[in-house]
Protein backbone atom coordinates (compact mmCIF):
# COMPACT_ATOMS: atom_id res chain seq x y z
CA UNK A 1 67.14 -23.64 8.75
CA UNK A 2 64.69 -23.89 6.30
CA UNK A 3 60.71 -22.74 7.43
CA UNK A 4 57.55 -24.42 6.03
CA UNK A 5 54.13 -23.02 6.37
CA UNK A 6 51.36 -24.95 6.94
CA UNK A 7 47.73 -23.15 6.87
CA UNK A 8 44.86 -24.38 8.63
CA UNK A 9 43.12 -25.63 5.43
CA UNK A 10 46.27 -27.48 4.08
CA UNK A 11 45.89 -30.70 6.42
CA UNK A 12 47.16 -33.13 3.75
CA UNK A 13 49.18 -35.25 5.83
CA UNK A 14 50.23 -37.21 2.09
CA UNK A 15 52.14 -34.56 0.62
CA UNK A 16 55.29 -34.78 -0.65
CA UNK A 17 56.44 -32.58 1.87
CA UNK A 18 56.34 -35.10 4.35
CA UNK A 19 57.58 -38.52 2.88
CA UNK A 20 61.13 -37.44 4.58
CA UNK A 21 62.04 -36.08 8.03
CA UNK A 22 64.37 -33.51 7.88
CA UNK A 23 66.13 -31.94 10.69
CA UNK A 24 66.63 -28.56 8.80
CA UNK A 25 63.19 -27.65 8.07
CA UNK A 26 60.51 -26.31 10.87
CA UNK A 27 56.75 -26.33 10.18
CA UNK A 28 55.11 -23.49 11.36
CA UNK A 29 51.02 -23.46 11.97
CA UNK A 30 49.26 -20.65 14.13
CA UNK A 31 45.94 -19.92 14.84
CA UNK A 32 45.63 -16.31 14.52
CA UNK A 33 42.96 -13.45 14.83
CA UNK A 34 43.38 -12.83 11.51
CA UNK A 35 41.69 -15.28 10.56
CA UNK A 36 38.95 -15.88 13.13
CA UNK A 37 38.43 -12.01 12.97
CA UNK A 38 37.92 -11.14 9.12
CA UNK A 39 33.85 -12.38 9.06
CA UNK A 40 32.26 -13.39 11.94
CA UNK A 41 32.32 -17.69 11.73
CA UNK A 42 30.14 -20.08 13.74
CA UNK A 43 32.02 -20.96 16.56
CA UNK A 44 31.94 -24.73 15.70
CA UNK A 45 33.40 -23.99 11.98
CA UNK A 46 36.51 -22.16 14.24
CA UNK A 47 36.68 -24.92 16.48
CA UNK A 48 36.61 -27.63 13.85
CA UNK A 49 39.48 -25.95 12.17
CA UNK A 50 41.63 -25.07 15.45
CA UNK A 51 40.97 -29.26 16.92
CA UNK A 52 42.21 -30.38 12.98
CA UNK A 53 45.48 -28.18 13.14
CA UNK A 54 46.16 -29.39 16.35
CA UNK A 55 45.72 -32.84 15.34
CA UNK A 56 47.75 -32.37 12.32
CA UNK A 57 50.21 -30.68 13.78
CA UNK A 58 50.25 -34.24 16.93
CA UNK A 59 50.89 -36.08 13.76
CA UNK A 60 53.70 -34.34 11.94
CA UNK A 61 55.63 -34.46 15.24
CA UNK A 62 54.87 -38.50 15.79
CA UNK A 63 56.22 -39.24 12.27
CA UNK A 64 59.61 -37.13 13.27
CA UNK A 65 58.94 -33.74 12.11
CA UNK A 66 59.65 -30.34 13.71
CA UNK A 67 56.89 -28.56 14.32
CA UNK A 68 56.40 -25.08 15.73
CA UNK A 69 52.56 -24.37 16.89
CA UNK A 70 51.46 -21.10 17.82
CA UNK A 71 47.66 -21.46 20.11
CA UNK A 72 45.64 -18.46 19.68
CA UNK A 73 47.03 -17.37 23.14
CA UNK A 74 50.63 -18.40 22.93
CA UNK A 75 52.57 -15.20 24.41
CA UNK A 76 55.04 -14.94 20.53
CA UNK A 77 51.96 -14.83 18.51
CA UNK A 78 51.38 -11.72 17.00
CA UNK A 79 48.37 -12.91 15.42
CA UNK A 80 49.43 -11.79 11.89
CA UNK A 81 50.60 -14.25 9.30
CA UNK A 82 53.24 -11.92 7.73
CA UNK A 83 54.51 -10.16 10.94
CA UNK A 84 54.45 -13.91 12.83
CA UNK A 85 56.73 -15.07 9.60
CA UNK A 86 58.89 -12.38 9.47
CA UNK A 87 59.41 -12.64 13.13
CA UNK A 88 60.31 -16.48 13.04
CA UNK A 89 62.83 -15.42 10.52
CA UNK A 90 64.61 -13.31 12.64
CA UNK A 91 64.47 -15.05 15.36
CA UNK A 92 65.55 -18.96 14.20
CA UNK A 93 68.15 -17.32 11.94
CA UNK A 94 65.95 -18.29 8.49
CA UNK A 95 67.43 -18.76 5.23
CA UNK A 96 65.05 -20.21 3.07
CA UNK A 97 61.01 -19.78 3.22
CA UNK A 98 58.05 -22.30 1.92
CA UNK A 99 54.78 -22.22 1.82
CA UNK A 100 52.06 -24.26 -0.14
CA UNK A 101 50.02 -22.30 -2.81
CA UNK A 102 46.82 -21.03 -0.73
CA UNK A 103 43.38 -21.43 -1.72
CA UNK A 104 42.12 -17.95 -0.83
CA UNK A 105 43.17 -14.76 -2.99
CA UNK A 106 43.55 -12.58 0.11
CA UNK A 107 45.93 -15.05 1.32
CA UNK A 108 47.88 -15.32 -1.97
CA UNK A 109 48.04 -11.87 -2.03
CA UNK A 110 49.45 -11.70 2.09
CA UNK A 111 52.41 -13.96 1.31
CA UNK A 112 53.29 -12.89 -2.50
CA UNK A 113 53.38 -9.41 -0.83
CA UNK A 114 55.16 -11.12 2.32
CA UNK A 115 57.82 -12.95 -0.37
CA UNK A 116 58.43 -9.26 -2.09
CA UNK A 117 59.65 -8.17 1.27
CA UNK A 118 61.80 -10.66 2.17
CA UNK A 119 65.41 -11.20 1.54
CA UNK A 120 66.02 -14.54 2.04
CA UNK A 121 64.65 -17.39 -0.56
CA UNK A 122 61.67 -18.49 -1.06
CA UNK A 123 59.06 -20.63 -2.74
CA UNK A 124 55.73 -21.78 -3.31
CA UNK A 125 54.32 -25.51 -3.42
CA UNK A 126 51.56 -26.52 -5.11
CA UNK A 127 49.06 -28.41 -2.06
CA UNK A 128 48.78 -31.45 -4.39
CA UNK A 129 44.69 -31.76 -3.47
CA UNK A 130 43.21 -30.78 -6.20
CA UNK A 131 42.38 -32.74 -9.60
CA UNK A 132 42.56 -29.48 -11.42
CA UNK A 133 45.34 -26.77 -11.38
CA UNK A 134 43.91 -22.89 -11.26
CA UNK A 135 43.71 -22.44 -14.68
CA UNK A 136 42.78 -25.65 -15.77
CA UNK A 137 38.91 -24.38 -16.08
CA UNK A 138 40.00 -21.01 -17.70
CA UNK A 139 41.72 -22.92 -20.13
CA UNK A 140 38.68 -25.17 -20.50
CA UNK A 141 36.50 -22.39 -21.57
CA UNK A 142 38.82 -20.36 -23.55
CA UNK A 143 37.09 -19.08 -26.55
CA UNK A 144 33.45 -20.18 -25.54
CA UNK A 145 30.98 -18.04 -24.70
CA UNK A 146 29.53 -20.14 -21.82
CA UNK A 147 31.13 -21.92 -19.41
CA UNK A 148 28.95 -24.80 -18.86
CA UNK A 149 29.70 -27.01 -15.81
CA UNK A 150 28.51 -30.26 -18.12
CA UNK A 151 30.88 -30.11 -20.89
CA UNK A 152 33.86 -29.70 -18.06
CA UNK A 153 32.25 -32.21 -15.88
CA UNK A 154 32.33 -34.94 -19.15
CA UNK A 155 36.08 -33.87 -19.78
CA UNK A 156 37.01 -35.05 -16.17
CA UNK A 157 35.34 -37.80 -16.40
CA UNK A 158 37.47 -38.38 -19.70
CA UNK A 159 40.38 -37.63 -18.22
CA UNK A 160 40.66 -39.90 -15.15
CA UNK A 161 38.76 -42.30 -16.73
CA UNK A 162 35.84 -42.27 -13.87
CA UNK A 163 32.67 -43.58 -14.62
CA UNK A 164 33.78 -44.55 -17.82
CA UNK A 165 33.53 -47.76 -20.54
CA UNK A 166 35.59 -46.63 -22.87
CA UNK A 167 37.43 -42.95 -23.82
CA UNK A 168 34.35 -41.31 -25.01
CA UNK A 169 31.20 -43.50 -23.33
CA UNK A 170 29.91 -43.56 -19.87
CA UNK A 171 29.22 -45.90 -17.72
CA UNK A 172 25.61 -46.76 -17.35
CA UNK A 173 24.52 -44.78 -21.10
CA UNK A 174 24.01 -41.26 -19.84
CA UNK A 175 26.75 -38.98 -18.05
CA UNK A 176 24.15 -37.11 -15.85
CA UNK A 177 21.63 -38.78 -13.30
CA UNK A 178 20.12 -35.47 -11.99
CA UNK A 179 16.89 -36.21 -13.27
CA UNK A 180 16.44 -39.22 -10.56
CA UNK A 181 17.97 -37.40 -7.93
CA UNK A 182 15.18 -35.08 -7.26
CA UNK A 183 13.04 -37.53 -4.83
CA UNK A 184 11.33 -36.27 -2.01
CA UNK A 185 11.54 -38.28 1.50
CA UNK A 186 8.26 -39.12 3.06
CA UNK A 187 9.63 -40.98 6.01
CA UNK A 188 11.00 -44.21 4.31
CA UNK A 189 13.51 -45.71 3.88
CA UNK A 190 15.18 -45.04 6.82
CA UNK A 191 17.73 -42.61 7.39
CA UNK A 192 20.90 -44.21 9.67
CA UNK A 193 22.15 -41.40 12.10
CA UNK A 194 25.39 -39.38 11.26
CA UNK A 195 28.49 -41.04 12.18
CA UNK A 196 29.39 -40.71 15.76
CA UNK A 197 32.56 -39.16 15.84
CA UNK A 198 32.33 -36.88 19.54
CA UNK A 199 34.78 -35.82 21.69
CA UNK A 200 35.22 -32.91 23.87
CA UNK A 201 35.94 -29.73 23.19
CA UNK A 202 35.77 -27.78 26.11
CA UNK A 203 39.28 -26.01 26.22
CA UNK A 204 38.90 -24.53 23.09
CA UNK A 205 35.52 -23.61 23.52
CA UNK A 206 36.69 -21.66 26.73
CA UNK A 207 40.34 -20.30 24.95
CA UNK A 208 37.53 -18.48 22.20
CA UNK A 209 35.72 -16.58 24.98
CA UNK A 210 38.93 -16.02 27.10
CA UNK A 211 39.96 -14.40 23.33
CA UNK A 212 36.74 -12.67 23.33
CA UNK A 213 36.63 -14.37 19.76
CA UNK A 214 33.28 -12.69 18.34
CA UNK A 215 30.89 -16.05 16.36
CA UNK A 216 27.61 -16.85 15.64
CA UNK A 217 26.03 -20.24 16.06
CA UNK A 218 25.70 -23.05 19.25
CA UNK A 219 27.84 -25.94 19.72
CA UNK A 220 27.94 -28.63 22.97
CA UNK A 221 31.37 -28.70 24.11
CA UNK A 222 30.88 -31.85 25.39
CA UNK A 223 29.72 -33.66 22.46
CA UNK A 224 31.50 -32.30 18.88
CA UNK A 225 30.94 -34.14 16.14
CA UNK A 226 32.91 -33.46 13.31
CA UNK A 227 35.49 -35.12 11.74
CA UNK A 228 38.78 -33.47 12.82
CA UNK A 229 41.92 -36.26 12.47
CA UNK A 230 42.21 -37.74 9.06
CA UNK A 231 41.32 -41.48 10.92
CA UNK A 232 38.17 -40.01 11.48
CA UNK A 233 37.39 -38.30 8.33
CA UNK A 234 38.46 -41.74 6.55
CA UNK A 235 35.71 -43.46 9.35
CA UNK A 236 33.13 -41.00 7.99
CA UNK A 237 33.92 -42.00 4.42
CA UNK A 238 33.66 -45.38 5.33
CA UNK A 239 30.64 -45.27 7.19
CA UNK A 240 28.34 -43.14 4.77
CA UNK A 241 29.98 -45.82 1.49
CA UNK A 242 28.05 -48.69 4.02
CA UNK A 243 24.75 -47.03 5.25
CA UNK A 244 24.24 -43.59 3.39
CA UNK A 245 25.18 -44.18 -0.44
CA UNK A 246 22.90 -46.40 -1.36
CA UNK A 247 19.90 -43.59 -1.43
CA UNK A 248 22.36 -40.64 -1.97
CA UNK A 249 21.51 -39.78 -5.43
CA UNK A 250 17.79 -40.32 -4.86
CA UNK A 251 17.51 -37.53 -2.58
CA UNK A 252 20.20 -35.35 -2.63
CA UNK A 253 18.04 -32.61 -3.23
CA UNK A 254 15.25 -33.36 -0.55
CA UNK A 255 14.48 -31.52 2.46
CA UNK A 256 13.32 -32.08 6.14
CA UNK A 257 12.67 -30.21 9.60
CA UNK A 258 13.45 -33.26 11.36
CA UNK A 259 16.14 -34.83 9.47
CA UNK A 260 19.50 -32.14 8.83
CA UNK A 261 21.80 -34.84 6.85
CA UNK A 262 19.82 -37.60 5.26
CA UNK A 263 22.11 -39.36 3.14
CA UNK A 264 25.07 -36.72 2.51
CA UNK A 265 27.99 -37.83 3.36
CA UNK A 266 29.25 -34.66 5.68
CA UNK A 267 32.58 -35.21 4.06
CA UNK A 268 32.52 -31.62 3.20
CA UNK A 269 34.63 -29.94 5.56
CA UNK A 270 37.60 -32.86 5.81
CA UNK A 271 37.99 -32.26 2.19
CA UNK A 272 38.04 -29.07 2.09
CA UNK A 273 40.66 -28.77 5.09
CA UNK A 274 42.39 -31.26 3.25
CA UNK A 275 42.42 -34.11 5.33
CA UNK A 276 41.31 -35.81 2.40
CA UNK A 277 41.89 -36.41 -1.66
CA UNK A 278 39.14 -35.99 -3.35
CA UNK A 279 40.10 -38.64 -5.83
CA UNK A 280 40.25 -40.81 -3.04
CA UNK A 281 37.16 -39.98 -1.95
CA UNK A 282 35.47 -40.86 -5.25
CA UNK A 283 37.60 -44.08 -5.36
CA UNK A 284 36.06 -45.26 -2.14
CA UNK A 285 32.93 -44.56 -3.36
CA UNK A 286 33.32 -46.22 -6.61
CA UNK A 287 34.93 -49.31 -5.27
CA UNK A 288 32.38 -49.52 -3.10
CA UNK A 289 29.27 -49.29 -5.12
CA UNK A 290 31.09 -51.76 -7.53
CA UNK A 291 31.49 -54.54 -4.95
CA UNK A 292 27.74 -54.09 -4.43
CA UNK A 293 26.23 -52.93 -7.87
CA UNK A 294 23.34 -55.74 -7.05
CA UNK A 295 22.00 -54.20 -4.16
CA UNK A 296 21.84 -50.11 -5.85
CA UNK A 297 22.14 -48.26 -9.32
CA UNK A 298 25.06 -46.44 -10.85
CA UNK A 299 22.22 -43.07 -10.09
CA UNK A 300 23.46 -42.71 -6.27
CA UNK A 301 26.68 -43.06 -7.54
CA UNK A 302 26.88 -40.05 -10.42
CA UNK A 303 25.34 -37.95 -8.01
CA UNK A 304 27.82 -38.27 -5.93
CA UNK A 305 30.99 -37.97 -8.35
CA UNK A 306 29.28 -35.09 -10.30
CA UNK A 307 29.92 -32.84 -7.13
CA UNK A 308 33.23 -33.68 -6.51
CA UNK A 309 34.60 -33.76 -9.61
CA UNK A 310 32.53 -31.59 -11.49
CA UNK A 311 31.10 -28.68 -9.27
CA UNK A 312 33.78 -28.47 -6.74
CA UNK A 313 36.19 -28.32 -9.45
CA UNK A 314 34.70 -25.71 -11.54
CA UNK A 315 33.64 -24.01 -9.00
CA UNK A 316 37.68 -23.49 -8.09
CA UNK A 317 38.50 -22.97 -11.61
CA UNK A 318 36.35 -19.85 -11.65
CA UNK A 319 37.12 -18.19 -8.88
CA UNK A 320 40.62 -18.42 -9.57
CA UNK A 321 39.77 -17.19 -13.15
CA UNK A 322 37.32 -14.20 -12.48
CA UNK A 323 39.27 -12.96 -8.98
CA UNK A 324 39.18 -10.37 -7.34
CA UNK A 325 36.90 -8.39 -9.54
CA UNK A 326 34.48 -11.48 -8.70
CA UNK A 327 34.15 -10.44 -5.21
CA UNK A 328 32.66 -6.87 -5.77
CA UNK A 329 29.72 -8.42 -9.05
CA UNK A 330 26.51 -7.35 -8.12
CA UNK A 331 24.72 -7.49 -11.91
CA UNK A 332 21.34 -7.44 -10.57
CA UNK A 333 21.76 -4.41 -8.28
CA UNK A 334 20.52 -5.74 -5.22
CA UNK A 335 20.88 -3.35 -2.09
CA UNK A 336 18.29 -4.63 0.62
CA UNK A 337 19.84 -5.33 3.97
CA UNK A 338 20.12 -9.25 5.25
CA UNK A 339 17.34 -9.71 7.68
CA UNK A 340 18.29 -10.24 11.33
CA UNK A 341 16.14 -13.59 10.99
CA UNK A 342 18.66 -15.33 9.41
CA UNK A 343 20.88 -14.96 12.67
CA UNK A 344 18.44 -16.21 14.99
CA UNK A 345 16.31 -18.42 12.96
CA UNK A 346 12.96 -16.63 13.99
CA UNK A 347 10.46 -16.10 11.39
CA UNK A 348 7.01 -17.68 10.40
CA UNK A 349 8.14 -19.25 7.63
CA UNK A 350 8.98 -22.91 7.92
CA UNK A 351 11.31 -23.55 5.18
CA UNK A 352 13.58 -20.70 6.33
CA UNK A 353 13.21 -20.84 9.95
CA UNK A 354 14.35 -24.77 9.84
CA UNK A 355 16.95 -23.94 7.45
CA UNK A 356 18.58 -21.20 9.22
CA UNK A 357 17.78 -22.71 12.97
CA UNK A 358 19.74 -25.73 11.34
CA UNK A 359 22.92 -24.04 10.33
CA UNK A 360 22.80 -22.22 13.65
CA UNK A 361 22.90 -25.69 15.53
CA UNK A 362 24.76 -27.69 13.39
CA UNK A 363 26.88 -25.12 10.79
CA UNK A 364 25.72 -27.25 7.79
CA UNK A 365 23.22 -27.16 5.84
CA UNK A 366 22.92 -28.85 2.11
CA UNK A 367 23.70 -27.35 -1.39
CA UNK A 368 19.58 -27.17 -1.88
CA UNK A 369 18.47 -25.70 1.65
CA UNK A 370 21.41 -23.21 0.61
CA UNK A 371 20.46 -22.60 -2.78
CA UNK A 372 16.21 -23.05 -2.85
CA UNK A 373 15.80 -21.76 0.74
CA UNK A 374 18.04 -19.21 2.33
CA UNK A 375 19.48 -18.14 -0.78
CA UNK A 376 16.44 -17.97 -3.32
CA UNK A 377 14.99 -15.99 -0.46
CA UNK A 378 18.03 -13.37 -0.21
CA UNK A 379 18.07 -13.25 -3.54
CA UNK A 380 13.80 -12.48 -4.27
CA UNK A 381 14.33 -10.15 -1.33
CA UNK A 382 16.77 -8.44 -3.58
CA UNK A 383 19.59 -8.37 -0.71
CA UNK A 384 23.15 -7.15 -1.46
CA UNK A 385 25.66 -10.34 -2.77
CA UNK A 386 28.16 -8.64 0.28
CA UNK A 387 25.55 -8.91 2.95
CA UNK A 388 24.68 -12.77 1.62
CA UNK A 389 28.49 -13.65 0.79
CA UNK A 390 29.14 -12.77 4.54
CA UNK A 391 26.78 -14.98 6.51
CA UNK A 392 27.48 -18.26 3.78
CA UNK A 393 30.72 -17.47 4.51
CA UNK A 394 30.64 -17.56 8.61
CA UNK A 395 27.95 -19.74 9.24
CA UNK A 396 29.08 -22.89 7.53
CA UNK A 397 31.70 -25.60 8.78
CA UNK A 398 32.89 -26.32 4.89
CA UNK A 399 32.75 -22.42 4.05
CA UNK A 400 36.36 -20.96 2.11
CA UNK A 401 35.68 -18.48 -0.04
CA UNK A 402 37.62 -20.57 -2.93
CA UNK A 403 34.09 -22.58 -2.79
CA UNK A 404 31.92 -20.18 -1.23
CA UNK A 405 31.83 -17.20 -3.07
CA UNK A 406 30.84 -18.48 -6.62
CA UNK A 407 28.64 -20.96 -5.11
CA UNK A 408 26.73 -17.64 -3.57
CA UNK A 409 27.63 -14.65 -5.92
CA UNK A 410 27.35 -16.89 -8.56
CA UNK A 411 24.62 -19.98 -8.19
CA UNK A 412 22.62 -18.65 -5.98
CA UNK A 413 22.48 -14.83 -6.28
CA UNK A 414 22.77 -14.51 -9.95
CA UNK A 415 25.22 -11.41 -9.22
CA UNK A 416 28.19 -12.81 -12.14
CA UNK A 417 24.85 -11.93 -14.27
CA UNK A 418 25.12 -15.84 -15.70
CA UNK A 419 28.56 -16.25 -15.66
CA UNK A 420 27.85 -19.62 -13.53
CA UNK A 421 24.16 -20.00 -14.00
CA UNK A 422 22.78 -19.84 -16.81
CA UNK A 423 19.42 -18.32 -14.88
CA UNK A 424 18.94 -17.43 -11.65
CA UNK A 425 17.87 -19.84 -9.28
CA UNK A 426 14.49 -18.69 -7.66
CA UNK A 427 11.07 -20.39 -6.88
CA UNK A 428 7.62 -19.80 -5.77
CA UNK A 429 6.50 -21.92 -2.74
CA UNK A 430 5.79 -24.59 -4.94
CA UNK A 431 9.02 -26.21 -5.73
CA UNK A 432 10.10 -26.20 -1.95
CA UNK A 433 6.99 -28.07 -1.70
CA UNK A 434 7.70 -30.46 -3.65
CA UNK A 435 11.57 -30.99 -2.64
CA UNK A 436 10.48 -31.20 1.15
CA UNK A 437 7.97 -31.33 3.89
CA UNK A 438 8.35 -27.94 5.16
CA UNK A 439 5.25 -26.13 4.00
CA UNK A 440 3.24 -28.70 6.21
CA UNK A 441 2.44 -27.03 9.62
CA UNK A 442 3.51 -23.56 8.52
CA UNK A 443 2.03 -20.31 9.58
CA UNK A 444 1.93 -19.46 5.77
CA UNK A 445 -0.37 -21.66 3.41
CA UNK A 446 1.83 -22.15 0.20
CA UNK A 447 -1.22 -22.84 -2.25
CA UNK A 448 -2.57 -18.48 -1.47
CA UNK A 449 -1.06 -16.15 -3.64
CA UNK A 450 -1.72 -12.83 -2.15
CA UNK A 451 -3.82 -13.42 1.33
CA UNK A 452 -2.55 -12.52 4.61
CA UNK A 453 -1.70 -15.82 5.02
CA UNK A 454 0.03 -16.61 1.93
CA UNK A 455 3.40 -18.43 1.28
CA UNK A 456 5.80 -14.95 0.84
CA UNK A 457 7.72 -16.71 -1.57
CA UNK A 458 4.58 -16.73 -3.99
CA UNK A 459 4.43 -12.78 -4.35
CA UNK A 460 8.19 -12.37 -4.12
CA UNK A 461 8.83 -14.57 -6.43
CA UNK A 462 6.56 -12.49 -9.14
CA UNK A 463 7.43 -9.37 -7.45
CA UNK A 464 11.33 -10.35 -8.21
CA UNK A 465 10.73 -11.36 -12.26
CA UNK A 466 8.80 -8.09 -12.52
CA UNK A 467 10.96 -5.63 -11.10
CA UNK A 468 14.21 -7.40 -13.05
CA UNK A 469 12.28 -8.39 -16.15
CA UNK A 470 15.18 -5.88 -17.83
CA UNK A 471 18.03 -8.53 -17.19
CA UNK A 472 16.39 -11.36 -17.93
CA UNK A 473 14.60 -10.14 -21.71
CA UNK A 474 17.47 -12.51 -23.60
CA UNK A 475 17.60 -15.10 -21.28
CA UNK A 476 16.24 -17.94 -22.88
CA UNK A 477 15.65 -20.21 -19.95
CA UNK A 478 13.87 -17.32 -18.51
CA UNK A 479 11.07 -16.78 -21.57
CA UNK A 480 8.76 -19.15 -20.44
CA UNK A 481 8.00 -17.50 -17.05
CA UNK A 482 8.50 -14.01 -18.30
CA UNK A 483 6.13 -14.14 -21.01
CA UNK A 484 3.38 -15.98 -18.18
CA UNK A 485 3.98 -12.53 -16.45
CA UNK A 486 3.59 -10.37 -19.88
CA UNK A 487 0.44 -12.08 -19.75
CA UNK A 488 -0.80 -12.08 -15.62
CA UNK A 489 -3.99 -10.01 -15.12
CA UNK A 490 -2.57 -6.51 -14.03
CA UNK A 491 -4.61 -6.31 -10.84
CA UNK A 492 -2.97 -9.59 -9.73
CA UNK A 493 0.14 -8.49 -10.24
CA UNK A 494 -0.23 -5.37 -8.85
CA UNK A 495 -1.17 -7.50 -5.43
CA UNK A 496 2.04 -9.60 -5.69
CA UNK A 497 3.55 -5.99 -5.90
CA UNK A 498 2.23 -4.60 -3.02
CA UNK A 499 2.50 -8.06 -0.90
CA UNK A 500 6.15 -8.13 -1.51
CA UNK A 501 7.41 -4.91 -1.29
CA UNK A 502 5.68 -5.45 2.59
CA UNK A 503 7.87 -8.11 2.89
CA UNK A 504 10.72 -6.66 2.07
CA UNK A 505 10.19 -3.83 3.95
CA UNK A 506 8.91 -5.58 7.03
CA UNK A 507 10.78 -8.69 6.69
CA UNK A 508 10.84 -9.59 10.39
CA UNK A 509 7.13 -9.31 10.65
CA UNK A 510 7.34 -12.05 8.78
């Protein structure tokens, strides 16, 4: 009898593995404390994952296959990967294990040290989701000093012919539309409402506190609405190509209290479970927006394609690259605890406390409430990567650390030291001002510097160049705003000083 391991974020129900039923191999899935236990996850990111394997698992069977599924409570589990393995050898008399290449290094690690152990064959599968392989961006970048997501992004492009008019020219002129995709919504046009896709999920909602399973976050057991059964992930696909695309690029970066999705596609989490390609994906998308090219421009479109192909790409290609040592950067030298705001959502401050209360209710927020909002805040606050790498990695539905960590450690916190960005991504109140609507009705007033009553981003933000002007003397992007502090009035500065260091001291005050 030959086993087959299927983890809970390798839902591709089109791999090879399955174009045969054969009565010699088992398929083995579990839901395990291991993995709701090593961070603390929202509880609908846990559920999400738990109602997917389940429905995977419904599916194998109908098409034939044998399938052995372990609940978190089921009386064999031992809630170990390698001891529930090793077990299952034993016990169905084993000669040959396979599992599919995982997509997190701790769980690489588990079954190559699992394999070592073992005295019966074994091998590893590629999962056959991915457009790259894991060295594919290492190889890249070999020999350059930067490793610029642009120049990888154009070489995809290139080499699956996406976007493209002929081998070397894009489609449209330009290969990058970011510059129109920085629109802020007013109200109009309309945003559609998510796709419906709920159902209930009571039972498992009751199995987590029976488990005493320790999350963070809300859900409605009676009304989940995440795509969790490749039908419906393929309906949400669907659904955002014929209402949501055609202002995606536009405002892909904009922000709203009252609006949490606006035109993304919440896609996220089905493709990173697997449930689906992401070349299919962009397919869709592209066949889509060529069938009606009259009605919007190729601008939603790139937008769209540039973070499938390009960022979530890379952003694989790296960590695989720069693992483990990745996991323990921390170039800036940040030490500062996470404030306990960011697990209920309570503070003064608009921008944050919509953000946050968001990705409590809903465990999503988008790449620019991640990056401009919570994260620009961690990171002016100075707060350890570990501390901000933990909650990014709970709190959201789509969160693996393949994708999560170097969007965090990397994009947002600047703790690679520019390995990913080539500055670090912080603001004054100003730019979240611009990007959304969230500074109207706040507490804090985002056009005071200093005042009681001024926007705390303003004086962290100076407070943060100041106190790391050391890393950033050869950063070229940087000069501009580092040579407007070599040149701020002392006394003013001295009052950003003094504001910010309060807030970071006091940051629940605020």
């Amino acid at each position: 009898m030959k086993l087959r391991l299927i983890l809970g974020d390798q839902l591709n129900l089109n791999h090879s593995w399955f174009t045969a039923v054969d009565d010699t191999v088992l398929y083995f899935m579990a839901e395990m404390r291991q993995e709701t236990d090593y961070t603390t996850h929202h509880i609908q990111k846990i559920v999400a994952f738990f109602d997917s394997m389940r429905n995977f698992s419904e599916a194998l069977k109908k098409q034939g296959h044998q399938v052995l599924y372990y609940s978190l409570d089921h009386r064999e589990n031992l809630q170990d990967l390698s001891e529930n393995i090793k077990h299952l050898i034993k016990e169905k008399n084993i000669t040959t294990f396979e599992y599919q290449l995982p997509d997190e290094y701790r769980l690489d690690q588990q079954l190559t040290d699992l394999c070592k152990s073992l005295s019966i064959e074994h091998k590893a599968y590629d999962t056959e989701h991915f457009l790259t392989t894991r060295t594919t961006v290492s190889d890249f970048f070999e020999g350059k000093k930067q490793l610029t997501m642009e120049y990888f992004y154009r070489f995809m492009r290139k080499k699956y012919d996406i976007l493209m008019t002929t081998a070397k020219d894009p489609e449209g002129g330009q290969w990058n539309y970011d510059q129109n995709n920085r629109n802020k919504w007013k109200g109009s046009p309309p945003i559609p409402e998510e796709k419906q896709t709920t159902k209930d999920i009571t039972s498992l909602v009751d199995l987590l506190r029976k488990e005493k399973v320790k999350t963070i976050g809300n859900i409605d057991p009676n009304s989940f609405n995440w795509p969790t059964s490749r039908k419906e992930a393929l309906d949400t696909l669907f659904y955002f190509c014929e209402n949501l695309l055609i202002h995606f690029g536009d405002y892909q970066d904009a922000m709203h209290p009252h609006q949490n999705y606006l035109f993304h596609s919440r896609l996220s989490f089905a493709m990173n479970s697997k449930m689906l390609h992401p070349k299919e994906v962009i397919d869709t998308v592209i066949d889509y927006w060529r069938h009606h090219s009259d009605a919007f421009d190729i601008s939603q479109v790139e937008g769209f394609v540039r973070q499938i192909l390009g960022w979530r790409e890379y952003m694989r290609g790296i960590y695989w690259k720069e693992m483990p040592a990745y996991a323990k950067k921390n170039h800036l030298e940040n030490h500062n605890k996470l404030p306990e705001f960011y697990w209920t959502g309570k503070t003064k401050m608009n921008c944050l406390h919509h953000a946050i209360s968001q990705s409590l209710d809903d465990a999503y927020a988008h790449h620019i409430q991640r990056l401009m909002i919570t994260g620009n805040y961690a990171l002016l606050t100075q707060v350890h990567p570990d501390e901000v790498d933990q909650w990014y990695l709970g709190i959201y539905i789509d969160a693996i650390e393949w994708v999560e960590i170097t969007n965090t450690r990397g994009m947002s916190q600047f703790a690679d030291g520019g390995l990913v960005a080539t500055k670090p991504y912080v603001s004054s109140g100003s730019y979240i001002n611009k990007m959304s609507t969230y500074c109207k009705g706040c507490h804090y007033k985002v056009s005071k510097k200093t005042e009681e009553d001024a926007c705390p981003f303003n004086s962290l933000y100076w407070n943060f160049l100041d106190e790391k002007r050391s890393y950033f003397k050869d950063n070229s992007r940087m000069k501009m705003m580092m040579s407007m502090l070599d040149k701020m009035d002392p006394e003013k500065k001295e009052a950003y000083r003094k504001r910010a260091q309060h807030i970071i001291a006091h940051p629940d005050a605020y």
